[in-house]
Protein backbone atom coordinates (compact mmCIF):
# COMPACT_ATOMS: atom_id res chain seq x y z
CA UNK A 1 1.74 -17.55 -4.51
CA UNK A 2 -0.12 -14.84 -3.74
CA UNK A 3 -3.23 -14.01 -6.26
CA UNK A 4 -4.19 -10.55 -6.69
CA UNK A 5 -7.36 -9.71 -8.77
CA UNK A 6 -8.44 -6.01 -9.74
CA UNK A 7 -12.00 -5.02 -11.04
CA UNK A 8 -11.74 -1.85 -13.18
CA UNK A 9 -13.60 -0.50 -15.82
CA UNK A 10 -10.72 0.89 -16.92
CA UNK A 11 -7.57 -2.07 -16.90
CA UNK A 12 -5.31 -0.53 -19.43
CA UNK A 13 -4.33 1.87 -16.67
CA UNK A 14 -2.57 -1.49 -14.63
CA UNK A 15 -0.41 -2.74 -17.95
CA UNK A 16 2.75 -0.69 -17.39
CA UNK A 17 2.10 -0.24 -13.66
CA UNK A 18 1.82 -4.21 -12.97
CA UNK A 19 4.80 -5.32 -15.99
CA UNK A 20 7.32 -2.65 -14.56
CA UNK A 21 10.38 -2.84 -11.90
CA UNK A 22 9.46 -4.74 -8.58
CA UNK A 23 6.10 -5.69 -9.64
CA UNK A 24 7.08 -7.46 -12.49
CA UNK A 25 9.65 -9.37 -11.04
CA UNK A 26 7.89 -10.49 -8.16
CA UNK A 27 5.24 -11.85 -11.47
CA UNK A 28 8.26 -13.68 -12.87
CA UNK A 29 9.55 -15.36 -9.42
CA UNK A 30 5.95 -16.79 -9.04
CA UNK A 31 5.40 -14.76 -6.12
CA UNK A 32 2.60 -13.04 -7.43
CA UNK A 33 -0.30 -13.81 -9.86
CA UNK A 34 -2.01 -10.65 -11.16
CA UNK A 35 -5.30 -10.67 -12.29
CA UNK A 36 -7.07 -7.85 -14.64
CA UNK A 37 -10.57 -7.54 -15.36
CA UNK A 38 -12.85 -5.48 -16.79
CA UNK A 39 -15.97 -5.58 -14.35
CA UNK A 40 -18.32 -4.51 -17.04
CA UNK A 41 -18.19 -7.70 -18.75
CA UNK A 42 -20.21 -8.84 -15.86
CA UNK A 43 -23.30 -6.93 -16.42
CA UNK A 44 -26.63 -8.51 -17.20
CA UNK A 45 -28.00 -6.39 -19.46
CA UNK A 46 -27.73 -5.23 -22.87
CA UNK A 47 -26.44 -2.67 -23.03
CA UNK A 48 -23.85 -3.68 -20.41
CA UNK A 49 -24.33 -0.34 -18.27
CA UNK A 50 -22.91 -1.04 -14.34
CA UNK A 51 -24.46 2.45 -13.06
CA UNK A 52 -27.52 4.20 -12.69
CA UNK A 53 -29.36 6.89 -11.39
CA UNK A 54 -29.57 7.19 -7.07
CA UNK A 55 -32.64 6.24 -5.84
CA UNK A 56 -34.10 9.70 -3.92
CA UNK A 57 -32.31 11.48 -6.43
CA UNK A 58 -28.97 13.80 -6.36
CA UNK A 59 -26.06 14.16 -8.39
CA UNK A 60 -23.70 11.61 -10.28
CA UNK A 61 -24.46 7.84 -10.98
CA UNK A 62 -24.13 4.91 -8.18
CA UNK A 63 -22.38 1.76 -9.15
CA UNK A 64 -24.77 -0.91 -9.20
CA UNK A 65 -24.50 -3.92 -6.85
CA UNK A 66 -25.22 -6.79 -9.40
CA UNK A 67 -21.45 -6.71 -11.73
CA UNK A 68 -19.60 -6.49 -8.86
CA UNK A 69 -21.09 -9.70 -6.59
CA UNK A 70 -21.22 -11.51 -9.81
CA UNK A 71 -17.40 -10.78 -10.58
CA UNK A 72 -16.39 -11.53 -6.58
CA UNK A 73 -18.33 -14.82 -6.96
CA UNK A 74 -16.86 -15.38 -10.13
CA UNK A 75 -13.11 -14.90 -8.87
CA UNK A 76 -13.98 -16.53 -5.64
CA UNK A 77 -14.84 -19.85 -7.77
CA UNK A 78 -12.11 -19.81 -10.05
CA UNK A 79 -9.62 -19.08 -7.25
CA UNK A 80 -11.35 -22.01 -5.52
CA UNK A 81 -10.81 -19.16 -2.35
CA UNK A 82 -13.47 -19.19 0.39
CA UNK A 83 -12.07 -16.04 2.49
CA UNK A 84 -10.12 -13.94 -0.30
CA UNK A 85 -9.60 -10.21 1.62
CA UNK A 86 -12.14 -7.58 -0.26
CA UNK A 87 -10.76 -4.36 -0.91
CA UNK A 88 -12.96 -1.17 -1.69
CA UNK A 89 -11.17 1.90 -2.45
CA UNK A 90 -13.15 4.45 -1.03
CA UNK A 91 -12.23 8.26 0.37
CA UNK A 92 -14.71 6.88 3.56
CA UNK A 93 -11.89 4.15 3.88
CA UNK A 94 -9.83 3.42 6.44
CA UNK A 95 -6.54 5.07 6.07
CA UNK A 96 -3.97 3.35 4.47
CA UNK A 97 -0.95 2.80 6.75
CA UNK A 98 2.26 0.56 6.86
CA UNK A 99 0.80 -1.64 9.02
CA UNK A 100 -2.01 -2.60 7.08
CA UNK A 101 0.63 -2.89 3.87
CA UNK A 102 2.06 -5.86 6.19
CA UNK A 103 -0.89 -7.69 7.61
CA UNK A 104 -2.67 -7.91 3.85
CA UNK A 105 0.81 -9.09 2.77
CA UNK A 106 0.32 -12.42 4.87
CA UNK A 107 -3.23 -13.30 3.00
CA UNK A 108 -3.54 -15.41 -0.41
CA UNK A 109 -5.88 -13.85 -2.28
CA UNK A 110 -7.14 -10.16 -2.30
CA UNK A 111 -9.62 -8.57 -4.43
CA UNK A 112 -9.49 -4.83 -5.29
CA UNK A 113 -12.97 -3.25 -6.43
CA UNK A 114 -12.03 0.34 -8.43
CA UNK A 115 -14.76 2.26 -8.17
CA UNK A 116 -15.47 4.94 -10.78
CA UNK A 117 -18.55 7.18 -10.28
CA UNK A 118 -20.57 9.36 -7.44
CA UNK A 119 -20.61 5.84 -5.34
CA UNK A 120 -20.96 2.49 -4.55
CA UNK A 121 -24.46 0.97 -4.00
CA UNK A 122 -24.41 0.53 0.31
CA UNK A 123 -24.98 -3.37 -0.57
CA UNK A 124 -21.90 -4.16 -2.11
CA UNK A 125 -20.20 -2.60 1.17
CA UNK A 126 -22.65 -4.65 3.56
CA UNK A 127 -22.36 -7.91 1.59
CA UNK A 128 -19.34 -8.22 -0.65
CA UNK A 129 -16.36 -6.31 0.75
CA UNK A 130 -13.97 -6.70 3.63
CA UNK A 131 -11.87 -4.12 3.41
CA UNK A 132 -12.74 -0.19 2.77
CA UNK A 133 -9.05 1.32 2.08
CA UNK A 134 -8.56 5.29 1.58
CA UNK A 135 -5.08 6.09 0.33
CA UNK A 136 -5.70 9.99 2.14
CA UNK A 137 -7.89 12.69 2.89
CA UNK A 138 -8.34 13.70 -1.23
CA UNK A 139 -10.89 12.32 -3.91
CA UNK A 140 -9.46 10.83 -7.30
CA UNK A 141 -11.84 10.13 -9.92
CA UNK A 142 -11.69 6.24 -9.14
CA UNK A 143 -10.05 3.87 -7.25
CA UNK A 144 -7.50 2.57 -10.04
CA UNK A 145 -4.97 4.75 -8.56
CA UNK A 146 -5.53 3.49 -5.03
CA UNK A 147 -5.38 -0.09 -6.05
CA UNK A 148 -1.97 0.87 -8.05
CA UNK A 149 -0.45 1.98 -4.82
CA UNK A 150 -1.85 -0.52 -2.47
CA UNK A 151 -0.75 -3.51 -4.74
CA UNK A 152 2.51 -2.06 -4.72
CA UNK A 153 3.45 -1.83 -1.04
CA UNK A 154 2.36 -5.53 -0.38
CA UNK A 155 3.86 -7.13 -3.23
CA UNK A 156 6.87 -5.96 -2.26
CA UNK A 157 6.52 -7.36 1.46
CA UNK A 158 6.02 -10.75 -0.08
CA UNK A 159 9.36 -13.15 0.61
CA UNK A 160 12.06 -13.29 -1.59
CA UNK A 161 10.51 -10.42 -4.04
CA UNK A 162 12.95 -7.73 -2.46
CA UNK A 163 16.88 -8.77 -3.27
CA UNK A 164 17.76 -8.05 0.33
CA UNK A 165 14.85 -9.54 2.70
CA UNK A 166 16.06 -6.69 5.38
CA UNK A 167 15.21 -4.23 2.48
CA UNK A 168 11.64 -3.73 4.02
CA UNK A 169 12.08 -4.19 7.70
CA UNK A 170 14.12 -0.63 8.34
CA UNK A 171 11.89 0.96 5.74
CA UNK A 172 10.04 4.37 7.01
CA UNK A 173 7.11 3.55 9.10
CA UNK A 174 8.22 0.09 9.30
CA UNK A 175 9.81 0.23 12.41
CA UNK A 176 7.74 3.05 13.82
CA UNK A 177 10.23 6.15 13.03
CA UNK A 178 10.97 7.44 9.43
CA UNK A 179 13.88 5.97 8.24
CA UNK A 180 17.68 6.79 8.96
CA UNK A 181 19.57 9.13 5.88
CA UNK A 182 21.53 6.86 2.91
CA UNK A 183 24.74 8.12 1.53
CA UNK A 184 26.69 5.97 -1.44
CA UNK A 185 29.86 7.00 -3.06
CA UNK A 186 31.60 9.14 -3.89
CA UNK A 187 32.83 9.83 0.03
CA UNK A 188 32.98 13.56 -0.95
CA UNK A 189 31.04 15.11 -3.45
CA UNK A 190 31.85 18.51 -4.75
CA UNK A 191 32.67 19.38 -1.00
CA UNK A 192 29.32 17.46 0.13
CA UNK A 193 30.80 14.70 2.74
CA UNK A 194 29.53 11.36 3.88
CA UNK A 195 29.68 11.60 7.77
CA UNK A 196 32.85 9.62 9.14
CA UNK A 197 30.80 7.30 11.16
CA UNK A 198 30.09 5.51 7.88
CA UNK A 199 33.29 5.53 6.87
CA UNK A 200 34.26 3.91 9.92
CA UNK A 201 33.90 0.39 9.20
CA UNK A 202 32.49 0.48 13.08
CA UNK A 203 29.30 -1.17 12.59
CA UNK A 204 28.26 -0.44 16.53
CA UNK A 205 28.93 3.39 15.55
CA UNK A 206 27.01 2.96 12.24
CA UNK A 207 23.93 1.46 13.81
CA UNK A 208 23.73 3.77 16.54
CA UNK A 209 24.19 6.61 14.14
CA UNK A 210 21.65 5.42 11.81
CA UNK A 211 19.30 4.73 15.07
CA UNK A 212 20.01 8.17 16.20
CA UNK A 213 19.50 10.03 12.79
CA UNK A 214 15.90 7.95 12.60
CA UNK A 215 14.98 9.19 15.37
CA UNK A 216 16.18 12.74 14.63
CA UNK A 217 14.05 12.80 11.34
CA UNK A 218 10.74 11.34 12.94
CA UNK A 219 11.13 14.03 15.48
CA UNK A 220 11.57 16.82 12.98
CA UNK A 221 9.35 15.62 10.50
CA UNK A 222 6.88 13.04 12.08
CA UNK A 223 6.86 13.92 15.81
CA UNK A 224 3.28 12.39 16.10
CA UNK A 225 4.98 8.64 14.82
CA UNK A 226 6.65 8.98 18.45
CA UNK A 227 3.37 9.15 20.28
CA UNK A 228 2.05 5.53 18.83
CA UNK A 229 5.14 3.95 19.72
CA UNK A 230 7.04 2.46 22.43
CA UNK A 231 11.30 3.15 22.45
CA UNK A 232 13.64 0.72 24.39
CA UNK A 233 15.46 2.57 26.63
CA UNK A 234 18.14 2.56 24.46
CA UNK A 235 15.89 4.94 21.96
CA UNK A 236 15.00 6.73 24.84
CA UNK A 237 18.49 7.94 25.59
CA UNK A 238 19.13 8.71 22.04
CA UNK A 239 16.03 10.86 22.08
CA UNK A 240 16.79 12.85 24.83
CA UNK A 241 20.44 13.65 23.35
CA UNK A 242 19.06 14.83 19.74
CA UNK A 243 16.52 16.87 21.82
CA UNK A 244 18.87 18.96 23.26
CA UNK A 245 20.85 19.82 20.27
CA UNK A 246 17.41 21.83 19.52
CA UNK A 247 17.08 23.27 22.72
């Protein structure tokens, strides 16, 4: 089972996120143990204040570095995990990609620090976290949202949490290219037709097709996707022919 803690000041925000749809399920199959808590509960003074004022002055408060390694420590020991995966959402972050959805999907414990003010003090970076995450080029006003959609895309790679474990693998940026267009019934819809291929029964044709129309998209929509992968030669032919229906 995979543990997932998340330090917020703010954990109300996770309740219908982490008890909705996939999430919850993969909660109820044991896959999954989610972990809310409120970081300011950690704070060692009286007023139980987890920011303060930068030192050399400038605008906006800093989050100081005492809650949060007392909270990783804290989680660390209860989880009785040495090398649980850090997480600091941060617009400075490395930017969040498929392939890092999939290689924090194999660990056993990750930790999410949501961040909610100017910054983080440098020493919880240095010291405490593994992982600085951005989910894109914008700024939110913390890292709750960040955490939402980063827990979401893992716990869904974890086995047996999807019905259909090929669910995942053919997913957009899974395999490289944006994925292949989905039709269901009816067959014709107000004059709006499923292509025939599908119809076919002909799974060869349909796989082809559905290579074909991935690659179509990615070039239309994603072109730079093709430059950071490598086709069989297979893909390569089925490149060149959607190219020249463009030319």
């Amino acid at each position: 089972m995979m543990q997932i803690d998340i330090l917020t000041l703010f954990p109300e925000m996770f309740t219908g996120v982490l008890g909705q749809s996939i999430l919850q399920k993969a909660a109820e199959k044991s896959a999954v143990n989610y972990n809310v808590v409120n970081f300011r509960g950690f704070a060692d003074n009286k007023h139980s204040t987890v920011d303060d004022y930068p030192y050399g002055g400038g605008a906006g408060m800093v989050l100081k570095p005492q809650p949060i390694f007392d909270a990783v420590t804290a989680l660390k020991e209860k989880a009785k995990s040495t090398n649980p995966r850090v997480i600091l959402l941060c617009p400075q972050g490395e930017r969040y990609e498929q392939r890092k959805a999939e290689e924090l999907a194999k660990e056993e414990h990750l930790i999410f620090i949501c961040g909610h003010y100017e910054g983080y003090d440098e020493r919880i970076r240095e010291h405490v976290v593994t992982d600085e995450i951005s989910i894109g080029d914008y700024v939110l006003t913390g890292g709750e949202l960040g955490a939402m959609v980063i827990v979401d895309s893992v716990v869904r790679l974890l086995p047996e949490v999807l019905g259909n474990q090929e669910s995942h693998m053919k997913d957009s940026f899974s395999t490289g290219l944006l994925e292949h267009p989905h039709y269901t019934r009816p067959a014709d819809f107000r004059g709006l037709k499923v292509p025939e291929v599908l119809l076919s029964g002909n799974h060869k044709l349909i796989e082809e097709w559905r290579n074909k129309e991935a690659l179509r998209r990615t070039i239309l929509r994603r072109p730079d996707l093709l430059e950071k992968i490598e086709l069989t030669n297979e893909q390569e032919k089925w490149l060149k022919e959607v190219k020249k229906e463009y030319e």
